[in-house]
PDB file of N, CA and C in Angstrom:
ATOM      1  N   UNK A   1       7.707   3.716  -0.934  1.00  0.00           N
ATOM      2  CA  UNK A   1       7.697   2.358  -1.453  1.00  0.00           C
ATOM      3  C   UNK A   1       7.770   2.372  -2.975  1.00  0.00           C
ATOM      4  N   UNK A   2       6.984   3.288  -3.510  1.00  0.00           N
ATOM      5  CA  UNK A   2       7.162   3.807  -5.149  1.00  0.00           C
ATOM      6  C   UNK A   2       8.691   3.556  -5.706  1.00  0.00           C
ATOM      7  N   UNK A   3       9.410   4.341  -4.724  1.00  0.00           N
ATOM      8  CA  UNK A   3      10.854   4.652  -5.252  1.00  0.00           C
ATOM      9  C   UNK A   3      11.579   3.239  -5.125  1.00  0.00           C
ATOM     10  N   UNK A   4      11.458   2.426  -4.087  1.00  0.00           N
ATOM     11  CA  UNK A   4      11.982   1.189  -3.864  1.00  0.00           C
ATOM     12  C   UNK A   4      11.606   0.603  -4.743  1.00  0.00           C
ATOM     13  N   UNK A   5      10.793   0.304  -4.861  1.00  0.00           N
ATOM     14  CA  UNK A   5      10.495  -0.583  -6.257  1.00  0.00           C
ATOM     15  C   UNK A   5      10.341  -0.379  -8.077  1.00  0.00           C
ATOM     16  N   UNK A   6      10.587   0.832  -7.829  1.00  0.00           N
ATOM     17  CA  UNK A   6      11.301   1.714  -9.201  1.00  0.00           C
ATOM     18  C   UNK A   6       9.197   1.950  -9.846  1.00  0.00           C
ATOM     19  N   UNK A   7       8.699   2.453  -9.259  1.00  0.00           N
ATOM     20  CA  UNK A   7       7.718   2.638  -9.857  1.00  0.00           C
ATOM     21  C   UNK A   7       7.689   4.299 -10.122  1.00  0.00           C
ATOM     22  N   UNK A   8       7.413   5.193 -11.176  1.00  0.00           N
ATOM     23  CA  UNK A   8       7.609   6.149 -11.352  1.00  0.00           C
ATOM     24  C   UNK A   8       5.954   7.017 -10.795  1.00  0.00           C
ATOM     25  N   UNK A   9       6.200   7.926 -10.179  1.00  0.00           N
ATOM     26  CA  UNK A   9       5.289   8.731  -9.284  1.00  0.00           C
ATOM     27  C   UNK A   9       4.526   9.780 -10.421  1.00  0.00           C
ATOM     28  N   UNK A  10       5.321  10.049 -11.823  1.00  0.00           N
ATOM     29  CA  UNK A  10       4.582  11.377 -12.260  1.00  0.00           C
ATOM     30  C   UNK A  10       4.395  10.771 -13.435  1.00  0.00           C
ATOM     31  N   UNK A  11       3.718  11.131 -14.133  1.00  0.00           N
ATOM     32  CA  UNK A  11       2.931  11.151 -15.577  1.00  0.00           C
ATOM     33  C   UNK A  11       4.092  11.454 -16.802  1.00  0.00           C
ATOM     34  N   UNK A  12       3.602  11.408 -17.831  1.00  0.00           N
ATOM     35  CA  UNK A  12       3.917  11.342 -19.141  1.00  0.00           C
ATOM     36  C   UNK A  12       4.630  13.194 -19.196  1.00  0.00           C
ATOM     37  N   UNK A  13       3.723  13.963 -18.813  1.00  0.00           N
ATOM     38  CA  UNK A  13       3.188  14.971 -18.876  1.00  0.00           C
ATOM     39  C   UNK A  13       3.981  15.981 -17.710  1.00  0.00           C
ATOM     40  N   UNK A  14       4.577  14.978 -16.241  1.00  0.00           N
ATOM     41  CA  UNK A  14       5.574  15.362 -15.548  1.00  0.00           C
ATOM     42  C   UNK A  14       4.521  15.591 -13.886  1.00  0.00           C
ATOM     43  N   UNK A  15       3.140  15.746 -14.319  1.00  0.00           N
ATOM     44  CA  UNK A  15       2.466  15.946 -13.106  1.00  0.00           C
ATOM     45  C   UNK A  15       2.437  14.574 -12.386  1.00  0.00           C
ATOM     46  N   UNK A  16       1.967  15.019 -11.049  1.00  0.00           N
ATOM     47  CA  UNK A  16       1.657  13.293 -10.439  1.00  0.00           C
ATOM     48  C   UNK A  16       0.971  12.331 -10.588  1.00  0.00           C
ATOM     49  N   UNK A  17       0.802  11.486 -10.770  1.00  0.00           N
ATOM     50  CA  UNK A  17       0.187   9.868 -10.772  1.00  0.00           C
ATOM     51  C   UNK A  17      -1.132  10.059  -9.828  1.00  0.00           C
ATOM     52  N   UNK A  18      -2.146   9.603 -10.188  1.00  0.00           N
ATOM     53  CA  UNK A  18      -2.877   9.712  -8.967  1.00  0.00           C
ATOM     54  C   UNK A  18      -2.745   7.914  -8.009  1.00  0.00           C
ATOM     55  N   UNK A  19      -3.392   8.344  -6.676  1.00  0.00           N
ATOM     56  CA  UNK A  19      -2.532   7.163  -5.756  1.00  0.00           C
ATOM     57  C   UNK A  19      -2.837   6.195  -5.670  1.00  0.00           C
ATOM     58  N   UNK A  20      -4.296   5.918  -5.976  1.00  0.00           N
ATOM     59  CA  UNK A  20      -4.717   4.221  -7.051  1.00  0.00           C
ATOM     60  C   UNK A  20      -3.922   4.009  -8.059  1.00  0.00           C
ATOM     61  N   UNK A  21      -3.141   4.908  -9.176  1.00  0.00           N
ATOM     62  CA  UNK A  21      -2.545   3.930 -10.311  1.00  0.00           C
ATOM     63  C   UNK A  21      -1.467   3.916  -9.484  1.00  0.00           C
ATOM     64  N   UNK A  22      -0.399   4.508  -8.444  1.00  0.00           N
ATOM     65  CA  UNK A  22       0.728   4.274  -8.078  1.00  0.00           C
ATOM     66  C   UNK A  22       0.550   3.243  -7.136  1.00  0.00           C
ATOM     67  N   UNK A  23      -0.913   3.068  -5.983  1.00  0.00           N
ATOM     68  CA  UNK A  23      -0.757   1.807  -5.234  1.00  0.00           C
ATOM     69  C   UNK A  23      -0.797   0.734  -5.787  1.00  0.00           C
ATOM     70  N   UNK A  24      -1.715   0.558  -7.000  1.00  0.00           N
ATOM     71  CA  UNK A  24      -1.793  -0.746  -8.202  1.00  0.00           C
ATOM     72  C   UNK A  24      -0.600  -0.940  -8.698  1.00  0.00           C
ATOM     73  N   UNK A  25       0.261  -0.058  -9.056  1.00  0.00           N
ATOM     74  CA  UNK A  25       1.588  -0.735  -9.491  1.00  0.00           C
ATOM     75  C   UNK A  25       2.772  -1.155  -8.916  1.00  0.00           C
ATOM     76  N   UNK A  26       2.874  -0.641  -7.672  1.00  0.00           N
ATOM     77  CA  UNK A  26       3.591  -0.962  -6.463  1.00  0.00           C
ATOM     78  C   UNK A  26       3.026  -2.134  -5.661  1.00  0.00           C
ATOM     79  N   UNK A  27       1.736  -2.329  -5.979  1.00  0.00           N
ATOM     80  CA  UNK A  27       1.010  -3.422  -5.381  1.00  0.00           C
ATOM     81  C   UNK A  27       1.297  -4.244  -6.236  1.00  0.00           C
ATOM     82  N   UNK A  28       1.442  -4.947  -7.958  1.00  0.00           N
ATOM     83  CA  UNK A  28       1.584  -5.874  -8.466  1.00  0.00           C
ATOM     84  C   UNK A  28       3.137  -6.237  -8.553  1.00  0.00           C
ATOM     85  N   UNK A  29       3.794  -5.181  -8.329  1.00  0.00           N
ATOM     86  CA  UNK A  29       5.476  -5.424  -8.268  1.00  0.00           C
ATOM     87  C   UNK A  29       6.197  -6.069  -6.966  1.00  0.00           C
ATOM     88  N   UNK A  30       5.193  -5.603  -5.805  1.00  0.00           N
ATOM     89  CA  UNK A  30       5.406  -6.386  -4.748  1.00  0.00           C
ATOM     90  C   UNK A  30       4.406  -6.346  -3.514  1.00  0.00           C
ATOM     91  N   UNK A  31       3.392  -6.866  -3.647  1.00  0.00           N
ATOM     92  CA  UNK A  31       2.192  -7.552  -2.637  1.00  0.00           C
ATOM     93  C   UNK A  31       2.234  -7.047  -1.699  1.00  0.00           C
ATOM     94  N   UNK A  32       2.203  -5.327  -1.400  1.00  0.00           N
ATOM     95  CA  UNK A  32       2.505  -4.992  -0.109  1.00  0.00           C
ATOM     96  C   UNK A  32       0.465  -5.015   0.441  1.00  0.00           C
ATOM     97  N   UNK A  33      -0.540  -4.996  -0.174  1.00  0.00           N
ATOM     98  CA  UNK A  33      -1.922  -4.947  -0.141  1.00  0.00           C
ATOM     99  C   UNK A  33      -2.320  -6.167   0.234  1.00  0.00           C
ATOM    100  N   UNK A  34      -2.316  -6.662   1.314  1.00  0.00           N
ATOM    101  CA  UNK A  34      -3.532  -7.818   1.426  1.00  0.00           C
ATOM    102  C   UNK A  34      -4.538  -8.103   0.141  1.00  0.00           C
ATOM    103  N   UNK A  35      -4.572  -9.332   0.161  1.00  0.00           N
ATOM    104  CA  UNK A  35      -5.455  -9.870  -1.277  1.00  0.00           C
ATOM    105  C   UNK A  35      -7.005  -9.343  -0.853  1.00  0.00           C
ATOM    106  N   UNK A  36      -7.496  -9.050   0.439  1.00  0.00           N
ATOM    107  CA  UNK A  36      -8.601  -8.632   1.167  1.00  0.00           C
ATOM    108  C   UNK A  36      -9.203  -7.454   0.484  1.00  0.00           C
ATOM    109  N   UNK A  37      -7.966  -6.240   0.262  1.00  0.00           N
ATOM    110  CA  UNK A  37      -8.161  -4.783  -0.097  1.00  0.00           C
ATOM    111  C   UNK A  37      -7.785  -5.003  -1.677  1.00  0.00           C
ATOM    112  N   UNK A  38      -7.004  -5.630  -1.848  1.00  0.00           N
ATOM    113  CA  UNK A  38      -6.643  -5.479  -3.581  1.00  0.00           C
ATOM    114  C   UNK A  38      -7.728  -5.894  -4.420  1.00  0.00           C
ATOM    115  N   UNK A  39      -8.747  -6.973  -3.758  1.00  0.00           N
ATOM    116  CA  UNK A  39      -9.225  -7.941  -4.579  1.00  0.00           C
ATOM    117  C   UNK A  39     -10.806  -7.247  -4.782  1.00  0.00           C
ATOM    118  N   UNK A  40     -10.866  -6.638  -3.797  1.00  0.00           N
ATOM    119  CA  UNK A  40     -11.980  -5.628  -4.077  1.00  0.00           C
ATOM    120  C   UNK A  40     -11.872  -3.936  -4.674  1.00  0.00           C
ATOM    121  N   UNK A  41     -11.166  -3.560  -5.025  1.00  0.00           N
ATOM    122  CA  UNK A  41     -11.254  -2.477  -6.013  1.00  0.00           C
ATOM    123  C   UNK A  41     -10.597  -1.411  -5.316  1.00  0.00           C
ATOM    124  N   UNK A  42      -9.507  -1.901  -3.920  1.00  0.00           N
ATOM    125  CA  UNK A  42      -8.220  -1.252  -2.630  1.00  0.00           C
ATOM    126  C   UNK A  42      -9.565  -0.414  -2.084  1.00  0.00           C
ATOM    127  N   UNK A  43     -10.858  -0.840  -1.720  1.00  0.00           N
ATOM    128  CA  UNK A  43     -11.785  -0.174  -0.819  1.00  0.00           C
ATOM    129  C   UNK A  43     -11.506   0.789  -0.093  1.00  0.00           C
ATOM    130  N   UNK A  44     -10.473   0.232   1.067  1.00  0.00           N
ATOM    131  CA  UNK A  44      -9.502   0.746   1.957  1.00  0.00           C
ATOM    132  C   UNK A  44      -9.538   2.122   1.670  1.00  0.00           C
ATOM    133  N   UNK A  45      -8.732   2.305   0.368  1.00  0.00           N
ATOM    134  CA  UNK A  45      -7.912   3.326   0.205  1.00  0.00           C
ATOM    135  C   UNK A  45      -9.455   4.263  -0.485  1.00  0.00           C
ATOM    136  N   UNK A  46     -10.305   4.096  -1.194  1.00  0.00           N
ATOM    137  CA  UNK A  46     -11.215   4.634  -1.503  1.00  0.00           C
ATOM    138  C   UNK A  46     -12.290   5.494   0.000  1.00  0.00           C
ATOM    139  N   UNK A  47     -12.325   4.407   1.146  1.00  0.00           N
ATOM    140  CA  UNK A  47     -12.845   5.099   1.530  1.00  0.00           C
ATOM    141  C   UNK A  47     -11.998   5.959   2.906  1.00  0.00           C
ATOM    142  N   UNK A  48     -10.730   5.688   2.898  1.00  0.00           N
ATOM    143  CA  UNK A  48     -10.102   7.263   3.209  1.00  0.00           C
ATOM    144  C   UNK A  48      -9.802   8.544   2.616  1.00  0.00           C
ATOM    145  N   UNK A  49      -9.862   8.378   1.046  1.00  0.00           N
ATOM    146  CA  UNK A  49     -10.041   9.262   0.084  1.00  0.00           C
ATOM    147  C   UNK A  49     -11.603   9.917   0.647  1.00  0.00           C
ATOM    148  N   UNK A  50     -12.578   9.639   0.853  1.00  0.00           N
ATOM    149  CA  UNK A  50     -14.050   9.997   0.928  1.00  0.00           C
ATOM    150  C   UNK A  50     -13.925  10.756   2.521  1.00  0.00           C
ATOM    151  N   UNK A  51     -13.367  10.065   3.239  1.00  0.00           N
ATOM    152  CA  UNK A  51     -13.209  10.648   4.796  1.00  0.00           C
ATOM    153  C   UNK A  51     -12.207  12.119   4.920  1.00  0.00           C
ATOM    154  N   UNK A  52     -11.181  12.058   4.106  1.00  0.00           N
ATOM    155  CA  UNK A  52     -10.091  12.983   3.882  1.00  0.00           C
ATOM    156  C   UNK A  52     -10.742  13.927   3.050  1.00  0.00           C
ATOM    157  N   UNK A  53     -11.249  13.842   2.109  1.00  0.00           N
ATOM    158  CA  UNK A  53     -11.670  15.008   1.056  1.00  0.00           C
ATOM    159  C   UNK A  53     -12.975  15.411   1.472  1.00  0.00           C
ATOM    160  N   UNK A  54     -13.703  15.276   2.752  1.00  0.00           N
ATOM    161  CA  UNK A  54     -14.853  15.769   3.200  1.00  0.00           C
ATOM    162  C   UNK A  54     -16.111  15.209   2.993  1.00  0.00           C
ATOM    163  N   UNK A  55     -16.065  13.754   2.315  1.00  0.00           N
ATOM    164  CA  UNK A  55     -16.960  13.486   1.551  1.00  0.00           C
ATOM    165  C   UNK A  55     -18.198  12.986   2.978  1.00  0.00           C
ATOM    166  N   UNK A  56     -17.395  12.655   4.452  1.00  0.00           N
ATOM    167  CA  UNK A  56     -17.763  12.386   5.472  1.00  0.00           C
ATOM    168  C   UNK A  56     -18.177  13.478   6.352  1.00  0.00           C
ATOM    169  N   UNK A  57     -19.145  13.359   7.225  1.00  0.00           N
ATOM    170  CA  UNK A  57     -19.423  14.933   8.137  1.00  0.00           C
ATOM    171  C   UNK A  57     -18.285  13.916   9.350  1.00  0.00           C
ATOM    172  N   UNK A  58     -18.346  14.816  10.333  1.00  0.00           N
ATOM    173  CA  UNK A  58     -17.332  14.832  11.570  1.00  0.00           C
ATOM    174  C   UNK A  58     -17.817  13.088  12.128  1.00  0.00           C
ATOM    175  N   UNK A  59     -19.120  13.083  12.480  1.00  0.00           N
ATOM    176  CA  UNK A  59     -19.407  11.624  13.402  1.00  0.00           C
ATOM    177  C   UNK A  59     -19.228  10.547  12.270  1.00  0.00           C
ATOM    178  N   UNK A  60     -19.063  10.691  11.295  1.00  0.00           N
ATOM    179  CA  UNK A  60     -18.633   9.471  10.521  1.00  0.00           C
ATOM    180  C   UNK A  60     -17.212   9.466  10.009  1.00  0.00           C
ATOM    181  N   UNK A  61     -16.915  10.224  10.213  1.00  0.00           N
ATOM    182  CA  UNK A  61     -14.936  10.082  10.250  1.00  0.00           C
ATOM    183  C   UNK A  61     -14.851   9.635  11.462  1.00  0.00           C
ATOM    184  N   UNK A  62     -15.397  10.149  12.795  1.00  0.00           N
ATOM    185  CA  UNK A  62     -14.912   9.305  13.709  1.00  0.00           C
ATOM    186  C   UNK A  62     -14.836   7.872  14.277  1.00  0.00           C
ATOM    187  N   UNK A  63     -16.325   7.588  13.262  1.00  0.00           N
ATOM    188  CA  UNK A  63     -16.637   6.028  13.623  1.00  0.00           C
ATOM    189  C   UNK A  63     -16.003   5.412  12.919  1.00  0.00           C
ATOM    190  N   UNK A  64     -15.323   5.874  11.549  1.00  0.00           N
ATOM    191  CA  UNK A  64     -14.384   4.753  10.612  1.00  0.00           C
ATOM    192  C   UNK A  64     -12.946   5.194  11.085  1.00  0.00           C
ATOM    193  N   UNK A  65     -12.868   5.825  12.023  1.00  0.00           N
ATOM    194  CA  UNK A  65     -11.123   5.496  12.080  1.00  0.00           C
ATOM    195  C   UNK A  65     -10.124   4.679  12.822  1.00  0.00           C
ATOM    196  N   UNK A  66     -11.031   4.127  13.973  1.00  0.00           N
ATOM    197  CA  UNK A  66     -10.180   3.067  14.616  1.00  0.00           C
ATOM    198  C   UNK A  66     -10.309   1.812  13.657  1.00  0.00           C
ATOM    199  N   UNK A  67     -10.946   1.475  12.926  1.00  0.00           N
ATOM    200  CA  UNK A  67     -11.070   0.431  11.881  1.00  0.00           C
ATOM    201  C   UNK A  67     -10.269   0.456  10.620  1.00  0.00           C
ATOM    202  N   UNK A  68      -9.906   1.891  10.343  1.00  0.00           N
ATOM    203  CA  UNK A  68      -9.745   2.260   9.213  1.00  0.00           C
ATOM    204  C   UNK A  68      -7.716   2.363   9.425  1.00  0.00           C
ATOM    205  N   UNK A  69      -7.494   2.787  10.907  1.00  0.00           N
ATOM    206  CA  UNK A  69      -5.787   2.692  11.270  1.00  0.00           C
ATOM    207  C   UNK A  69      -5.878   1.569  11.135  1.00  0.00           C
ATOM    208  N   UNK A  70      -6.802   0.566  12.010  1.00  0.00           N
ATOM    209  CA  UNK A  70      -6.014  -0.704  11.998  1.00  0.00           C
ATOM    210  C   UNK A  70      -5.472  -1.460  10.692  1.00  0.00           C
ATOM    211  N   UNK A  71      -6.354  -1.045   9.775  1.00  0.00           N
ATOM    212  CA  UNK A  71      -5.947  -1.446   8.426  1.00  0.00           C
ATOM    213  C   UNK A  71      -4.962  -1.205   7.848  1.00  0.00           C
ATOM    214  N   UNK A  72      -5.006   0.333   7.877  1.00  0.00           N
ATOM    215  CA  UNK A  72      -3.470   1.066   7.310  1.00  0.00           C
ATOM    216  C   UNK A  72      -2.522   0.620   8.187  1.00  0.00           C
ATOM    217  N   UNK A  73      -2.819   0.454   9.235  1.00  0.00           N
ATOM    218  CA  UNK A  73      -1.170  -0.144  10.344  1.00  0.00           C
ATOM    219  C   UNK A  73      -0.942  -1.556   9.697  1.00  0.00           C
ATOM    220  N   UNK A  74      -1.462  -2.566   9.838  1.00  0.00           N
ATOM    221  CA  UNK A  74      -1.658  -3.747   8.934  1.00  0.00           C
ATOM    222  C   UNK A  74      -0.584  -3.683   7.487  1.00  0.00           C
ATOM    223  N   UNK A  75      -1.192  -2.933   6.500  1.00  0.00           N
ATOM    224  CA  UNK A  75      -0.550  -2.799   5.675  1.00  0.00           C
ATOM    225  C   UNK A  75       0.835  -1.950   5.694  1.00  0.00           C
ATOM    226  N   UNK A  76       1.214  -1.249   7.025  1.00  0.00           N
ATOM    227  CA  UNK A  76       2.445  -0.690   7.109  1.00  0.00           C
ATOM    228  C   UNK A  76       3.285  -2.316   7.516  1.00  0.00           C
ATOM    229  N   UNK A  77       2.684  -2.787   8.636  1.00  0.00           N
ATOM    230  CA  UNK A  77       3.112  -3.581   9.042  1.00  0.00           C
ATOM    231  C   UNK A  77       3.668  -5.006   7.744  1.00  0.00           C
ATOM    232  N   UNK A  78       2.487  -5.135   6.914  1.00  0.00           N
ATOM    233  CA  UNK A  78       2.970  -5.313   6.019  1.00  0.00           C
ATOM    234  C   UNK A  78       4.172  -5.287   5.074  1.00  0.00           C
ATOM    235  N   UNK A  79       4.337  -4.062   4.746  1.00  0.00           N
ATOM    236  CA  UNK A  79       5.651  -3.669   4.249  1.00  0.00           C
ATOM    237  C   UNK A  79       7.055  -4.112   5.221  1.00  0.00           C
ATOM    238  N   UNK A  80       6.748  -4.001   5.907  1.00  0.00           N
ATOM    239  CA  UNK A  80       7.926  -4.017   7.159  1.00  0.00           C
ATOM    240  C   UNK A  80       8.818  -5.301   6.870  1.00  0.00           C
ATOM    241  N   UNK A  81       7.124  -6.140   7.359  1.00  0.00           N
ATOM    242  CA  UNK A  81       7.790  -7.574   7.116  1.00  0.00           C
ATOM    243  C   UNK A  81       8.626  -8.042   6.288  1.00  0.00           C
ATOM    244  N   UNK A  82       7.606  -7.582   5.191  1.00  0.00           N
ATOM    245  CA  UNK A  82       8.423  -8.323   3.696  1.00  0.00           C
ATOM    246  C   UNK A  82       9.918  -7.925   3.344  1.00  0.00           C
ATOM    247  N   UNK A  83      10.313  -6.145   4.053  1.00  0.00           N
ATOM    248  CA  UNK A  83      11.254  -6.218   4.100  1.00  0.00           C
ATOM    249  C   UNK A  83      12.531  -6.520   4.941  1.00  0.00           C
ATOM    250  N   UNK A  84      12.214  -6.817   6.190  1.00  0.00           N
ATOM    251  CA  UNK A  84      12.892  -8.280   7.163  1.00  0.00           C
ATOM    252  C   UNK A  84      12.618  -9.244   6.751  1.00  0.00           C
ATOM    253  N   UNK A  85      11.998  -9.897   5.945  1.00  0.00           N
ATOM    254  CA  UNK A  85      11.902 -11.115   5.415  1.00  0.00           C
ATOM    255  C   UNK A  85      13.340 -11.280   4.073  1.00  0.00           C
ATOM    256  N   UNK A  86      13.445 -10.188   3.484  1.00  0.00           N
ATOM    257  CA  UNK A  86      14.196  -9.887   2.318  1.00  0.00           C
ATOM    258  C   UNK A  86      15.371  -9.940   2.641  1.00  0.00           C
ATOM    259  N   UNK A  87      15.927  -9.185   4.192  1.00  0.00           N
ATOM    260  CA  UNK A  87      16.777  -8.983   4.658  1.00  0.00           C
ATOM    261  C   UNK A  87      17.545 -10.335   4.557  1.00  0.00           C
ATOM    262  N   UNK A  88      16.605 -10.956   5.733  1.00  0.00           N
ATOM    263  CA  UNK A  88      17.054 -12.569   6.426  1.00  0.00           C
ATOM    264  C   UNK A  88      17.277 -13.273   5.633  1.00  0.00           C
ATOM    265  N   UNK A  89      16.431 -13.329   4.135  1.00  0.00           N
ATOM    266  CA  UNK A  89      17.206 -14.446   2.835  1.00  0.00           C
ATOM    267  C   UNK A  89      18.427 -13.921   2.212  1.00  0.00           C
ATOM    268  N   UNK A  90      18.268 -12.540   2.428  1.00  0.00           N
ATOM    269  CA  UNK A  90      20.012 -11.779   1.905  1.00  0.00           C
ATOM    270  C   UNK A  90      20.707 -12.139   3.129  1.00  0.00           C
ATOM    271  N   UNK A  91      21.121 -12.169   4.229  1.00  0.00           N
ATOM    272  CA  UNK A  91      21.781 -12.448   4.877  1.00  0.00           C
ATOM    273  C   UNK A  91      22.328 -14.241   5.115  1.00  0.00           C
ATOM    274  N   UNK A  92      21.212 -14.890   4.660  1.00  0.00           N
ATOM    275  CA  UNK A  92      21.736 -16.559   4.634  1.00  0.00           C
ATOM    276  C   UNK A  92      21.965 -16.767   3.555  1.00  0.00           C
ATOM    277  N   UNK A  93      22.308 -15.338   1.966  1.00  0.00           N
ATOM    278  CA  UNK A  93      23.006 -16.179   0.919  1.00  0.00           C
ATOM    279  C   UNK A  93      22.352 -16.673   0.312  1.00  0.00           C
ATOM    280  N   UNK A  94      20.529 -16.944   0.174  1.00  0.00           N
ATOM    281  CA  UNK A  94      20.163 -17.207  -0.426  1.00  0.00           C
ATOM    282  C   UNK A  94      19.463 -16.873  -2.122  1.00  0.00           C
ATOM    283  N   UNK A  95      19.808 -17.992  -2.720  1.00  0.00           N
ATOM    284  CA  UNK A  95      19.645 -16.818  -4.265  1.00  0.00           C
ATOM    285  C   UNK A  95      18.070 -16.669  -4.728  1.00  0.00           C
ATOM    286  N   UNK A  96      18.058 -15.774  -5.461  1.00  0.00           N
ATOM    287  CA  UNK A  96      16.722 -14.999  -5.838  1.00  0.00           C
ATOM    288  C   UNK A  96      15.445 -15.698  -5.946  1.00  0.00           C
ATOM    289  N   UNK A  97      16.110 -17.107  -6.815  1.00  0.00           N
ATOM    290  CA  UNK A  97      14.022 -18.244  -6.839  1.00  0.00           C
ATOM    291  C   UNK A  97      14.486 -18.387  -5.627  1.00  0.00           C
ATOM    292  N   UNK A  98      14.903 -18.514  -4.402  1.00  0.00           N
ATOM    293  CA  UNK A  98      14.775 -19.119  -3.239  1.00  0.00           C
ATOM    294  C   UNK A  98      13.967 -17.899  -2.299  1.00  0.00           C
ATOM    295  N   UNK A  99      14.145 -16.881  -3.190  1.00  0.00           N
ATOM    296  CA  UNK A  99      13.537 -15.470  -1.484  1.00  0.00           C
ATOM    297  C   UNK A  99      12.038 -15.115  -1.586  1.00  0.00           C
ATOM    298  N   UNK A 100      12.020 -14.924  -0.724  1.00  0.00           N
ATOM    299  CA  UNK A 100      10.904 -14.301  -0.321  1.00  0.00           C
ATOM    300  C   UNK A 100      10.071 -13.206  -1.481  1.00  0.00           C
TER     301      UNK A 100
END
């Protein structure tokens, strides 16, 4: 999604971006984050960072992950839309203040 929306992935310096400043800027260029997760500090994404990097023992990764897909599916689902939504105003011709 980075690349679609021309947001650059690596640093000044050539290393990578870490994935809060690349979801924040891909998130203000185009609203793929529910105002839910953005508006609180992308929680979401903080606490799969904590589950992924071990910060969780085994029974508490398991209890946050059917809660924790549905979210990330959400926000895939997200993306999806907006771009069938993009599609369907490019396809009826409609110009740019008019889209989605």
């Amino acid at each position: 999604m980075a690349n679609t929306v021309g947001v650059d992935t690596k640093n000044s310096k050539g290393g990578r971006r870490t994935f809060k400043e690349i979801l924040k800027e891909v998130d203000q260029k185009s609203g793929i984050v529910p105002h839910e997760f953005s508006s609180n500090g992308y929680q979401l994404f903080s606490e799969l960072s904590n589950v992924m990097h071990g910060s969780a023992d085994e029974g508490e990764a398991l209890s946050k992950y059917r809660p924790c897909r549905r979210l990330v599916i959400g926000i895939v689902e997200n993306i999806r839309n907006k771009s069938e939504l993009a599609r369907a105003v490019a396809a009826l011709g409609w110009g740019a203040e008019e889209s989605v």
